[in-house]
N, C-alpha and C. Protein backbone atom coordinates (compact mmCIF):
# COMPACT_ATOMS: atom_id res chain seq x y z
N UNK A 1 51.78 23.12 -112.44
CA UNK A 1 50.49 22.77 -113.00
C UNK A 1 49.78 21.81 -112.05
N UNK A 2 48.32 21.76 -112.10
CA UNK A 2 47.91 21.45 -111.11
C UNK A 2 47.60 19.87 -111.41
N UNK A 3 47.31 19.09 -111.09
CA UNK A 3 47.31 17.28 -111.14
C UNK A 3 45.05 17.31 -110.74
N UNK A 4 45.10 16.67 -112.24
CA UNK A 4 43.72 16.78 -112.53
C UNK A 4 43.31 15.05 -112.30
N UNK A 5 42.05 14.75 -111.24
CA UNK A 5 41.66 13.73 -111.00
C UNK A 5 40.69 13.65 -111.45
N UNK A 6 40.17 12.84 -112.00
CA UNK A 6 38.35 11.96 -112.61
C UNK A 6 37.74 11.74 -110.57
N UNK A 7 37.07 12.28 -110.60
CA UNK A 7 36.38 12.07 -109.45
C UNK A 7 36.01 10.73 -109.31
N UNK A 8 35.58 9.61 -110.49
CA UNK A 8 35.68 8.29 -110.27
C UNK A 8 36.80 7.94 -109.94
N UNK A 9 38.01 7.84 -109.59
CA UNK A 9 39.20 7.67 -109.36
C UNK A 9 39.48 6.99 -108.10
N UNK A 10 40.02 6.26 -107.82
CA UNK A 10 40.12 5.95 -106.45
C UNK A 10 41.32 7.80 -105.40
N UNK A 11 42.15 7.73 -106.54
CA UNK A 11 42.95 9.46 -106.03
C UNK A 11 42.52 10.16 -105.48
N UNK A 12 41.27 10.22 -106.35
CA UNK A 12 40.50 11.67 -106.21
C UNK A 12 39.59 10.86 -104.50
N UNK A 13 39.07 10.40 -104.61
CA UNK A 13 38.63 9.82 -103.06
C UNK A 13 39.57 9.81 -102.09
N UNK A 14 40.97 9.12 -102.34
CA UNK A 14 41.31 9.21 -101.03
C UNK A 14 41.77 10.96 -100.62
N UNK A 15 42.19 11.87 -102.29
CA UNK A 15 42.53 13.09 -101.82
C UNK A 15 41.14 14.20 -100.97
N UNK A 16 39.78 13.44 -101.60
CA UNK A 16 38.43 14.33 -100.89
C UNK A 16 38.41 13.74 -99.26
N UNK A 17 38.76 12.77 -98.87
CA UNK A 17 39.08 11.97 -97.83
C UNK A 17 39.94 13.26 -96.68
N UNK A 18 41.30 13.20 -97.33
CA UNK A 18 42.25 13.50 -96.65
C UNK A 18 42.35 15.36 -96.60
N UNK A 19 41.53 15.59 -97.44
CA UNK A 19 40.93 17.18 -97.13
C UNK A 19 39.96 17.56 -95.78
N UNK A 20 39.22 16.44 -95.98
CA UNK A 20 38.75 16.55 -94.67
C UNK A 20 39.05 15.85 -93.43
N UNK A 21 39.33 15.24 -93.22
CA UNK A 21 39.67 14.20 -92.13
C UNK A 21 41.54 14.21 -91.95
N UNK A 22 41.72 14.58 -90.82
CA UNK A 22 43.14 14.14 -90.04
C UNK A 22 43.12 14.20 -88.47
N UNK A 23 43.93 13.46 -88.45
CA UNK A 23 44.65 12.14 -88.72
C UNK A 23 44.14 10.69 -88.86
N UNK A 24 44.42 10.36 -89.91
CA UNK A 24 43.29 9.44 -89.90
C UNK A 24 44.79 8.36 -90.84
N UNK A 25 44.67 7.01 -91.00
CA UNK A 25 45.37 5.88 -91.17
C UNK A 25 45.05 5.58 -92.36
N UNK A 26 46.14 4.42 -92.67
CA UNK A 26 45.58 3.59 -94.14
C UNK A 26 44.34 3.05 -93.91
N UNK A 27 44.82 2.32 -93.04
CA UNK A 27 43.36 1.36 -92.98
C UNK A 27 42.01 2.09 -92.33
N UNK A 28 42.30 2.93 -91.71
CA UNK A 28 40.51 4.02 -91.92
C UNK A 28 40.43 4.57 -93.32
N UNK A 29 41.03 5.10 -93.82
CA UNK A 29 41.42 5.76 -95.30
C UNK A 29 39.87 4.38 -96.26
N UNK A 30 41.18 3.03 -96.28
CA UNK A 30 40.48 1.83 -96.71
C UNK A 30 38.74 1.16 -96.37
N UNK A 31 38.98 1.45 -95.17
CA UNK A 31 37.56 1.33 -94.39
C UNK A 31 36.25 2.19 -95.05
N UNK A 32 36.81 3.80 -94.96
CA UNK A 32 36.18 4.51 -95.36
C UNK A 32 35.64 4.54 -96.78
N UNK A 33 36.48 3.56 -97.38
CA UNK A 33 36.46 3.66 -99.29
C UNK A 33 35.89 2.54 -99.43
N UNK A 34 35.69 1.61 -98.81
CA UNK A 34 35.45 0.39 -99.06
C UNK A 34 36.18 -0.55 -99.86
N UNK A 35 37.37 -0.59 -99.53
CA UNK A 35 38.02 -1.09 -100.81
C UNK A 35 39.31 -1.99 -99.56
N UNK A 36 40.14 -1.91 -100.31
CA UNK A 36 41.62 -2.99 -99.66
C UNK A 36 42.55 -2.27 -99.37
N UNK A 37 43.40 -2.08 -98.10
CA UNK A 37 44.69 -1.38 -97.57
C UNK A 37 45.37 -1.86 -98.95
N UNK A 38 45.63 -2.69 -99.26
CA UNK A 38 46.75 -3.00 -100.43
C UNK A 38 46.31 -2.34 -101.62
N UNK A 39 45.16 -1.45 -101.99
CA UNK A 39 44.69 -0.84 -103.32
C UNK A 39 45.41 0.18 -102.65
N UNK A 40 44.58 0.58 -101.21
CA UNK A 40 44.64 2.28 -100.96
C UNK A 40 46.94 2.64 -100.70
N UNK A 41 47.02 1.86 -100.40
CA UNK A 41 48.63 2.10 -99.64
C UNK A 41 49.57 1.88 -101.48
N UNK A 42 48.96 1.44 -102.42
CA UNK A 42 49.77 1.80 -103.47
C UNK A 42 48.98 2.98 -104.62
N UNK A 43 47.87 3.33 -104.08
CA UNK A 43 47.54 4.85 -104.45
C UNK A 43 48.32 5.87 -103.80
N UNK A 44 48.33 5.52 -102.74
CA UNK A 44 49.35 6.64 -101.77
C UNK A 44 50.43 7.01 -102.22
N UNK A 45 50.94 5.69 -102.50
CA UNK A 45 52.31 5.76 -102.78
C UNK A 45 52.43 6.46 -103.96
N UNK A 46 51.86 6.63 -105.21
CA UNK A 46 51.39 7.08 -106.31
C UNK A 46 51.50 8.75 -105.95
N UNK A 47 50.30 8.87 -105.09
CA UNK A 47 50.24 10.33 -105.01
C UNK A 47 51.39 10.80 -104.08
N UNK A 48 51.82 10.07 -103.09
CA UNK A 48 53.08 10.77 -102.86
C UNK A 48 54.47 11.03 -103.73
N UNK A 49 54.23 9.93 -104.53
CA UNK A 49 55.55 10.53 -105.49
C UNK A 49 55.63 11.80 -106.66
N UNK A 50 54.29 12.21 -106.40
CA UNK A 50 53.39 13.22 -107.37
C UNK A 50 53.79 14.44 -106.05
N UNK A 51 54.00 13.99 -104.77
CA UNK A 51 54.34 15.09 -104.08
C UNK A 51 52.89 15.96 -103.78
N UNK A 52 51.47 14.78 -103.18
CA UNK A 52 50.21 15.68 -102.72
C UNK A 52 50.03 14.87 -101.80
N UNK A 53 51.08 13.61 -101.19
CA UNK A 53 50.68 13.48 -99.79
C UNK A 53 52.04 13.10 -99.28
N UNK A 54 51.89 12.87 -98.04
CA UNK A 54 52.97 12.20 -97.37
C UNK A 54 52.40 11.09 -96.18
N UNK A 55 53.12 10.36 -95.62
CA UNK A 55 52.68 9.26 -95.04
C UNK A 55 53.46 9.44 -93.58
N UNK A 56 53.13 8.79 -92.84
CA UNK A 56 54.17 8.81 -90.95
C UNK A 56 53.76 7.54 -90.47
N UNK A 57 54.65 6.80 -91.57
CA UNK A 57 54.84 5.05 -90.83
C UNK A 57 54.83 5.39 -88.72
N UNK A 58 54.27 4.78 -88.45
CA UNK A 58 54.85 4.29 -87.10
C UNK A 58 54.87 2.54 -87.05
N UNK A 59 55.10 2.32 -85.54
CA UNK A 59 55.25 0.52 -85.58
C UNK A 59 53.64 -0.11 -86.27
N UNK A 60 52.73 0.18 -85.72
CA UNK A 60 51.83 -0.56 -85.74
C UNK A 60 50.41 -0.15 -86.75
N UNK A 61 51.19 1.23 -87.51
CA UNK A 61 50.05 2.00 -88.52
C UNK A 61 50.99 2.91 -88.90
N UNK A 62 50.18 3.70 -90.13
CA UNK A 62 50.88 4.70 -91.10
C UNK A 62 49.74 5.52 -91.12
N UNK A 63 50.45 6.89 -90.46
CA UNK A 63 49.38 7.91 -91.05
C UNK A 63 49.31 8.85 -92.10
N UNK A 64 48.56 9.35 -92.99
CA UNK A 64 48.74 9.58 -93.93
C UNK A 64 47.80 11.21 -93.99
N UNK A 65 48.46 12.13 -94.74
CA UNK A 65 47.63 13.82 -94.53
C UNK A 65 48.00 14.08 -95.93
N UNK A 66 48.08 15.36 -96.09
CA UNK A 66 47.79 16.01 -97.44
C UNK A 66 49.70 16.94 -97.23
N UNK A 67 50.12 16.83 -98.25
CA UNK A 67 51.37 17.47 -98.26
C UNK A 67 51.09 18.64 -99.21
N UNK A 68 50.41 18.98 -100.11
CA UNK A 68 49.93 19.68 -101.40
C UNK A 68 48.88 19.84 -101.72
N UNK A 69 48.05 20.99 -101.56
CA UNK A 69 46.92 21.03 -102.10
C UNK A 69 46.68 21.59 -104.02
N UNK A 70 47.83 21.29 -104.82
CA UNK A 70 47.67 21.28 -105.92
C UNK A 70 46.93 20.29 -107.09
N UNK A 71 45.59 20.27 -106.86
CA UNK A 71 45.18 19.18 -107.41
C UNK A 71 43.81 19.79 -107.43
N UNK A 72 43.00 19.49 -108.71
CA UNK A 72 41.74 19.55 -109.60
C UNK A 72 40.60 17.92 -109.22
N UNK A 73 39.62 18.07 -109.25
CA UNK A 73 38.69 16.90 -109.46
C UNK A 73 37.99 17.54 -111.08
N UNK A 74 37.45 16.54 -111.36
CA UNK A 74 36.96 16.75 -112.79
C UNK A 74 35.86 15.72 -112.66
N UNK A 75 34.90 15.80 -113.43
CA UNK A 75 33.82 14.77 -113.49
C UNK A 75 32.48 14.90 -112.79
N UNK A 76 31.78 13.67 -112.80
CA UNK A 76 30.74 13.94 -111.81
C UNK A 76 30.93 13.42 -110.24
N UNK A 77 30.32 13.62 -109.64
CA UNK A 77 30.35 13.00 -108.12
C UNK A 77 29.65 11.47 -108.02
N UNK A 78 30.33 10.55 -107.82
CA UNK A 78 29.89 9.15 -107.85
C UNK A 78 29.15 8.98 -106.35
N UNK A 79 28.03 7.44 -106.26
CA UNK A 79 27.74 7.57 -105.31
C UNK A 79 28.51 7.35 -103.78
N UNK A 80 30.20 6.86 -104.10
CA UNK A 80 31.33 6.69 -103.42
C UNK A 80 31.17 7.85 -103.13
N UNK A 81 31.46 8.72 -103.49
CA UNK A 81 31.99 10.09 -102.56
C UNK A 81 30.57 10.38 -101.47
N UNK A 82 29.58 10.63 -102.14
CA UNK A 82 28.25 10.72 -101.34
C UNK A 82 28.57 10.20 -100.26
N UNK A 83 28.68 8.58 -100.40
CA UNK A 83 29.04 7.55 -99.23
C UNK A 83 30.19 8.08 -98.20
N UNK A 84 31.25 8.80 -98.82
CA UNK A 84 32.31 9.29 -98.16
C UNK A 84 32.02 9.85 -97.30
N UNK A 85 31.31 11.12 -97.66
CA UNK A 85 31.10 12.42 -97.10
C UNK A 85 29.59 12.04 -96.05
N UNK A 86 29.08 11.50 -96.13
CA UNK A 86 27.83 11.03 -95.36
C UNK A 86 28.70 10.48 -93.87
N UNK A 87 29.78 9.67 -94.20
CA UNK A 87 30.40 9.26 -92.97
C UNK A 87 30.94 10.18 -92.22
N UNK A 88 31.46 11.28 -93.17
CA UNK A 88 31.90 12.14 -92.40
C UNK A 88 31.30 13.41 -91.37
N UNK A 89 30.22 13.18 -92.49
CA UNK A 89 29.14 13.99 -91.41
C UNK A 89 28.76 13.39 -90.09
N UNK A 90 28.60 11.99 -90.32
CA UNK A 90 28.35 11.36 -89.06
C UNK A 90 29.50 11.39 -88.06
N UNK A 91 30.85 11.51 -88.60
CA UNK A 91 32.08 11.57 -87.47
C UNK A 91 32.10 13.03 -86.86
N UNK A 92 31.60 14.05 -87.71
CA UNK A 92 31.48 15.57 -86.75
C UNK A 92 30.42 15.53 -85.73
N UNK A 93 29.29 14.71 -86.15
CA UNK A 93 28.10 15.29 -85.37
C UNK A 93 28.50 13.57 -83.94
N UNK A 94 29.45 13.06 -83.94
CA UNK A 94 29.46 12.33 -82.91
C UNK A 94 30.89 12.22 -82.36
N UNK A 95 31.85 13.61 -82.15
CA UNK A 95 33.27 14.09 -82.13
C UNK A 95 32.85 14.48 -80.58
N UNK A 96 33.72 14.62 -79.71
CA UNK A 96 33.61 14.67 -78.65
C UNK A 96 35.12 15.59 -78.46
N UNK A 97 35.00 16.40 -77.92
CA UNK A 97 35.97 18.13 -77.20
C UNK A 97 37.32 17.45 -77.61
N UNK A 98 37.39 16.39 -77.10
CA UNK A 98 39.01 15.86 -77.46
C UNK A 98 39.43 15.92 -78.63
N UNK A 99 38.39 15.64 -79.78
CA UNK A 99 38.73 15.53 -81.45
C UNK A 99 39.12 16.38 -81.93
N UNK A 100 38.72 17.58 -81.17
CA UNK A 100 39.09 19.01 -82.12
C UNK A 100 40.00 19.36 -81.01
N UNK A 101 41.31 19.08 -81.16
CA UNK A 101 42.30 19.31 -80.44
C UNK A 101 43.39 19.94 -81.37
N UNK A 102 43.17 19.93 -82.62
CA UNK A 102 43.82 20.51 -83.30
C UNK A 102 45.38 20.21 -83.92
N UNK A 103 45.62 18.93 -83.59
CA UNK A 103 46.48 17.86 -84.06
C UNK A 103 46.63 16.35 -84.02
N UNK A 104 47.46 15.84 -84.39
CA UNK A 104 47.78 14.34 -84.09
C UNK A 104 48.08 14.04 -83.33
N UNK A 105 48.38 14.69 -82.38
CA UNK A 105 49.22 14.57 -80.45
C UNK A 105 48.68 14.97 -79.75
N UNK A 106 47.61 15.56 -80.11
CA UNK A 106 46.86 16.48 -79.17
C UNK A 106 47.33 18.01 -78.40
């Protein structure tokens, strides 16, 4: 069964987040939400034990992607997500040949 989010949710943001954007960190994740690594890194933890993300500690950052795409939004679209997705438009239209390399290693 599929794991139903309130689009007000902080979940449901970082999961519209991590649909589009990889590889990307806690603290861009946080940046991007406007909110605190210490909110976003125990949502994570949340949805990873739900088994719809997974995380790749390294020394100096944790990256974090989508392990499951079993999951619903419900609700309306807050002006957070707007805000989300506006950034993200701005990170395609200023991506440079290297970005679309098609992984985390390049």
């Amino acid at each position: 069964m599929a794991h139903i989010f309130d689009t007000s949710s902080l979940e449901a943001k970082i999961l519209l987040l991590l649909v589009e954007v990889y590889p990307i960190t806690l603290k861009e994740v946080a940046d991007y939400l406007g909110t605190s690594e210490r909110k976003v890194q125990a949502c994570i933890a949340g949805l990873a034990k739900k088994g719809l993300v997974r995380t790749e500690p390294l020394p100096d950052t944790t990256f974090v992607s989508l392990a499951n795409g079993d999951f619903k939004f419900k609700g309306r679209e807050t002006e957070q997500l707007k805000k989300v997705r506006e950034k993200l438009e701005k990170r395609k239209k200023f991506r440079t040949p290297d970005d679309n390399s098609g992984g985390m290693y390049g």
